[in-house]
C-alpha atoms as a PDB file:
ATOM      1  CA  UNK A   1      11.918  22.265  11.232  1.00  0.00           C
ATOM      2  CA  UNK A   2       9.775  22.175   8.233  1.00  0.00           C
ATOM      3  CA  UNK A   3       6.185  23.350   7.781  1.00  0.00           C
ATOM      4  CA  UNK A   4       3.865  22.262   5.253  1.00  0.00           C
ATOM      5  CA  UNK A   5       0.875  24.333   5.280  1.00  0.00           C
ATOM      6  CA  UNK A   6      -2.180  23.915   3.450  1.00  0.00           C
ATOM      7  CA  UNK A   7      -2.948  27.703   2.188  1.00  0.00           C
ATOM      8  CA  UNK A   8      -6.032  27.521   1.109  1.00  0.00           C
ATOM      9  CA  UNK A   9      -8.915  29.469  -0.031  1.00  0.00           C
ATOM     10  CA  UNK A  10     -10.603  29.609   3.371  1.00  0.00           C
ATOM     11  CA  UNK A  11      -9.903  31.716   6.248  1.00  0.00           C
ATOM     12  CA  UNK A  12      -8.294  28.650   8.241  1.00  0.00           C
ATOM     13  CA  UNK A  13      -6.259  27.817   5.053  1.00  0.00           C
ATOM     14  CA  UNK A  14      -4.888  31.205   4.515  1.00  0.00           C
ATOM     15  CA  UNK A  15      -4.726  30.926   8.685  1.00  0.00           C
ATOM     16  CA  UNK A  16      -1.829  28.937   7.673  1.00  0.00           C
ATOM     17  CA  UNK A  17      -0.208  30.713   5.326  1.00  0.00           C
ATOM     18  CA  UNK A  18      -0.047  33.652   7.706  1.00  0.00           C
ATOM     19  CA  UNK A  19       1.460  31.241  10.960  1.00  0.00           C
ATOM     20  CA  UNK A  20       4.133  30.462   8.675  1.00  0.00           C
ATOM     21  CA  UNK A  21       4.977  34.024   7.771  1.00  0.00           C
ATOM     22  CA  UNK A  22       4.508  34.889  11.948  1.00  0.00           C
ATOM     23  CA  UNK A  23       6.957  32.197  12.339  1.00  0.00           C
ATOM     24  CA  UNK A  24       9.458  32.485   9.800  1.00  0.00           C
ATOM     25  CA  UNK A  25       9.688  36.245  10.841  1.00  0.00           C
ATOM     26  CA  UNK A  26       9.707  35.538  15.114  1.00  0.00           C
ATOM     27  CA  UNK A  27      11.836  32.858  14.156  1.00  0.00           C
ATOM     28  CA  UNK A  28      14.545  33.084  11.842  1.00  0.00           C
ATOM     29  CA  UNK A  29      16.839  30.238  10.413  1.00  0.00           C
ATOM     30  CA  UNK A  30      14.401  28.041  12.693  1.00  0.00           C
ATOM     31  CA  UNK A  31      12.010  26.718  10.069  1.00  0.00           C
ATOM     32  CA  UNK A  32      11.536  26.003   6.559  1.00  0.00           C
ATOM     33  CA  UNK A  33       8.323  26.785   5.121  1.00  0.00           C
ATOM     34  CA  UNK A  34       6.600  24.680   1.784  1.00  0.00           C
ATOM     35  CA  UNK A  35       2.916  24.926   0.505  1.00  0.00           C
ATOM     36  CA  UNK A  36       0.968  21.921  -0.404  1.00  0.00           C
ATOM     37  CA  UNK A  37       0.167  22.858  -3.350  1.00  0.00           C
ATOM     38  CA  UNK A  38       3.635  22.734  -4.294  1.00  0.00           C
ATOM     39  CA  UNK A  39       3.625  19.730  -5.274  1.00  0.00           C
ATOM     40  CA  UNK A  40       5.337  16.455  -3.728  1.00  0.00           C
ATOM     41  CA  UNK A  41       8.553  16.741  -5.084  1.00  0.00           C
ATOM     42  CA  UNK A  42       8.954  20.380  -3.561  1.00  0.00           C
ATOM     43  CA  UNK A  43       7.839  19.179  -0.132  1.00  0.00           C
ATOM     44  CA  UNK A  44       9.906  16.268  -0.189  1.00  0.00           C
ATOM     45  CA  UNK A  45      12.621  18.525  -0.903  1.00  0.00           C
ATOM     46  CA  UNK A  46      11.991  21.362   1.580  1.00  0.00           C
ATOM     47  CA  UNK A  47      11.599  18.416   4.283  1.00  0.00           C
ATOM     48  CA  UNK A  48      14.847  15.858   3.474  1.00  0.00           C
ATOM     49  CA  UNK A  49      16.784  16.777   6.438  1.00  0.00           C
ATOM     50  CA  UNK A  50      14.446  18.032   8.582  1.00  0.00           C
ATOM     51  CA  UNK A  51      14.318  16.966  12.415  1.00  0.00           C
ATOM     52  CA  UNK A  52      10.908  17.942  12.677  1.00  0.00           C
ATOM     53  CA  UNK A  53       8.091  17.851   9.672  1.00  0.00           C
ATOM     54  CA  UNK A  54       4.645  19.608  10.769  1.00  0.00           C
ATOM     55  CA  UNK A  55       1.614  19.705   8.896  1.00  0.00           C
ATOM     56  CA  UNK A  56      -0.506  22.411   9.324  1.00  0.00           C
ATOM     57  CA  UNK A  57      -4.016  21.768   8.137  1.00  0.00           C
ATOM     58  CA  UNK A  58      -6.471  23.995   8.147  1.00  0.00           C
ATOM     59  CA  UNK A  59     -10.051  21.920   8.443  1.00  0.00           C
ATOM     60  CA  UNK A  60     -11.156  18.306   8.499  1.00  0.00           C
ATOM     61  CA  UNK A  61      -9.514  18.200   4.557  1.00  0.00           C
ATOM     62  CA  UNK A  62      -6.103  17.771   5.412  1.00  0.00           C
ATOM     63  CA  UNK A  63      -4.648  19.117   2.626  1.00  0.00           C
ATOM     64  CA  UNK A  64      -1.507  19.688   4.357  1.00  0.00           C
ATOM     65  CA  UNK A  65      -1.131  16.326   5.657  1.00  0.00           C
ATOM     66  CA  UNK A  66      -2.489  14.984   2.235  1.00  0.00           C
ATOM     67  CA  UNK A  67       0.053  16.103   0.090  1.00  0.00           C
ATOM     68  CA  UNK A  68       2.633  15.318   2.859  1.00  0.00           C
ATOM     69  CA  UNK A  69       1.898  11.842   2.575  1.00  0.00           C
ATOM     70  CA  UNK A  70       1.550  12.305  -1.458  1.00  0.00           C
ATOM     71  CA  UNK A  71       5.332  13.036  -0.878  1.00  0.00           C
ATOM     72  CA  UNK A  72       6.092   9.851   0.859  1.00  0.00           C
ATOM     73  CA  UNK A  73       6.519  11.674   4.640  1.00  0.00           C
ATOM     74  CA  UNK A  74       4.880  11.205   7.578  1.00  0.00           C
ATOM     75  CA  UNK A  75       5.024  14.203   9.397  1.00  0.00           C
ATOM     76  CA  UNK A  76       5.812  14.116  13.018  1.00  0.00           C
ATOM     77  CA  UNK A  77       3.251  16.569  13.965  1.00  0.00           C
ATOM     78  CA  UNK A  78      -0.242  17.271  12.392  1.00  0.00           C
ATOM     79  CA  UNK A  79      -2.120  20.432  13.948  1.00  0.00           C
ATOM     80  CA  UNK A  80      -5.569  21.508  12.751  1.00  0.00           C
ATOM     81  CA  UNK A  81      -7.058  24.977  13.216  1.00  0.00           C
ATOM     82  CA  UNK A  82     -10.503  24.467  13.065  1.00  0.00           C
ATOM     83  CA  UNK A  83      -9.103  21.800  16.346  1.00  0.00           C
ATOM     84  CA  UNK A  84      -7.355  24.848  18.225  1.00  0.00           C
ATOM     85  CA  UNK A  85     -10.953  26.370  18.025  1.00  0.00           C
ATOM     86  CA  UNK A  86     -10.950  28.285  14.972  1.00  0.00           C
ATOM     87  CA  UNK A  87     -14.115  28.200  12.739  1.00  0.00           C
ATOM     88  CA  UNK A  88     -13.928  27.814   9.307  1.00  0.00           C
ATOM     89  CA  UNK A  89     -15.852  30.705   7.581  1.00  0.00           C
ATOM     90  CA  UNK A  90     -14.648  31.582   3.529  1.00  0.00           C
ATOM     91  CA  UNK A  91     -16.005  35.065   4.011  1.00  0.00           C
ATOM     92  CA  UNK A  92     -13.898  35.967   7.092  1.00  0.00           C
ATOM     93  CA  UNK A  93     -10.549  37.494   8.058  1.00  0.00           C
ATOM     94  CA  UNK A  94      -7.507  35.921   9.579  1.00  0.00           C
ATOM     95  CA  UNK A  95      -7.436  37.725  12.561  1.00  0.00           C
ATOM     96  CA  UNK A  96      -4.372  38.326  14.481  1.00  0.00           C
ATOM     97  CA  UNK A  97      -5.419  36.541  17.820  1.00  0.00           C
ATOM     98  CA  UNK A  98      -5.814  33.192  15.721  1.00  0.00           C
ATOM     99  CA  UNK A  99      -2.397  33.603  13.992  1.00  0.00           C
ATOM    100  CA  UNK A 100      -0.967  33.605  17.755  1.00  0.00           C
ATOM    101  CA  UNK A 101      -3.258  31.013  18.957  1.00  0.00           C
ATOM    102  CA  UNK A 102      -1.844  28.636  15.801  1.00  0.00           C
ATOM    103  CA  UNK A 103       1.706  30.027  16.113  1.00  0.00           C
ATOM    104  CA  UNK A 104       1.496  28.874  20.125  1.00  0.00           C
ATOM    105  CA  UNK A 105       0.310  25.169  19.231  1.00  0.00           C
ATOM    106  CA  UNK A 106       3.270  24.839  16.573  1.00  0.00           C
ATOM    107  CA  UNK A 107       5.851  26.318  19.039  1.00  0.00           C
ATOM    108  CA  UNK A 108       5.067  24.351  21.968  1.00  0.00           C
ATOM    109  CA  UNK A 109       4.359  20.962  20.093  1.00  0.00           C
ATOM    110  CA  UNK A 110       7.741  21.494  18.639  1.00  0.00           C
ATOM    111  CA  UNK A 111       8.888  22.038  21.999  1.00  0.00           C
ATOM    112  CA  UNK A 112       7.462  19.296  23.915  1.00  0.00           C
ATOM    113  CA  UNK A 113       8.822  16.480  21.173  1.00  0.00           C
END
């Protein structure tokens, strides 16, 4: 399973920078982790294989799903945390209750595919 997250500046963008470090450490050997800002030939890279490619966006700018598509894939799952409820504030903290609550949507889309 590959994650592309969008990491950005914001709290919901470094939101997903932090899911994919809760994940990658709950969940060893289970997922594969890429930035967008990578660049498209490191996503397409970290996803060729995959059986499951999630974006993880952070707002309405998709950046995650953006550069995904930038790098020719079409992820199978597209999750947005400001959708899950979280608001988008630059000034604010990730806090630990949204990392689960974004960590829970990944897990059981993954599951239920």
């Amino acid at each position: 399973m590959t994650l592309i997250t969008c990491s950005g500046l914001s709290n919901v963008g470094r939101l997903t920078t932090a899911v994919a470090h809760h994940l990658l450490v709950r969940h060893p050997g289970r997922f594969e982790w890429v930035r967008a800002q990578a660049g498209p030939e490191e996503i397409a890279e970290a996803a060729d294989g995959a059986d499951l490619v999630i974006a993880l966006d952070g707002c309405e700018d998709c950046c995650g799903s953006r550069k995904a598509a930038e790098a020719g894939m079409d992820p199978f799952l597209r999750l947005m945390a400001t959708e899950l409820g979280i608001v988008k504030d630059g000034r604010a903290e990730v806090l630990y209750a949204e990392i689960e609550t974004v960590a829970r949507a990944v897990l059981a889309a993954a599951e239920g595919r």
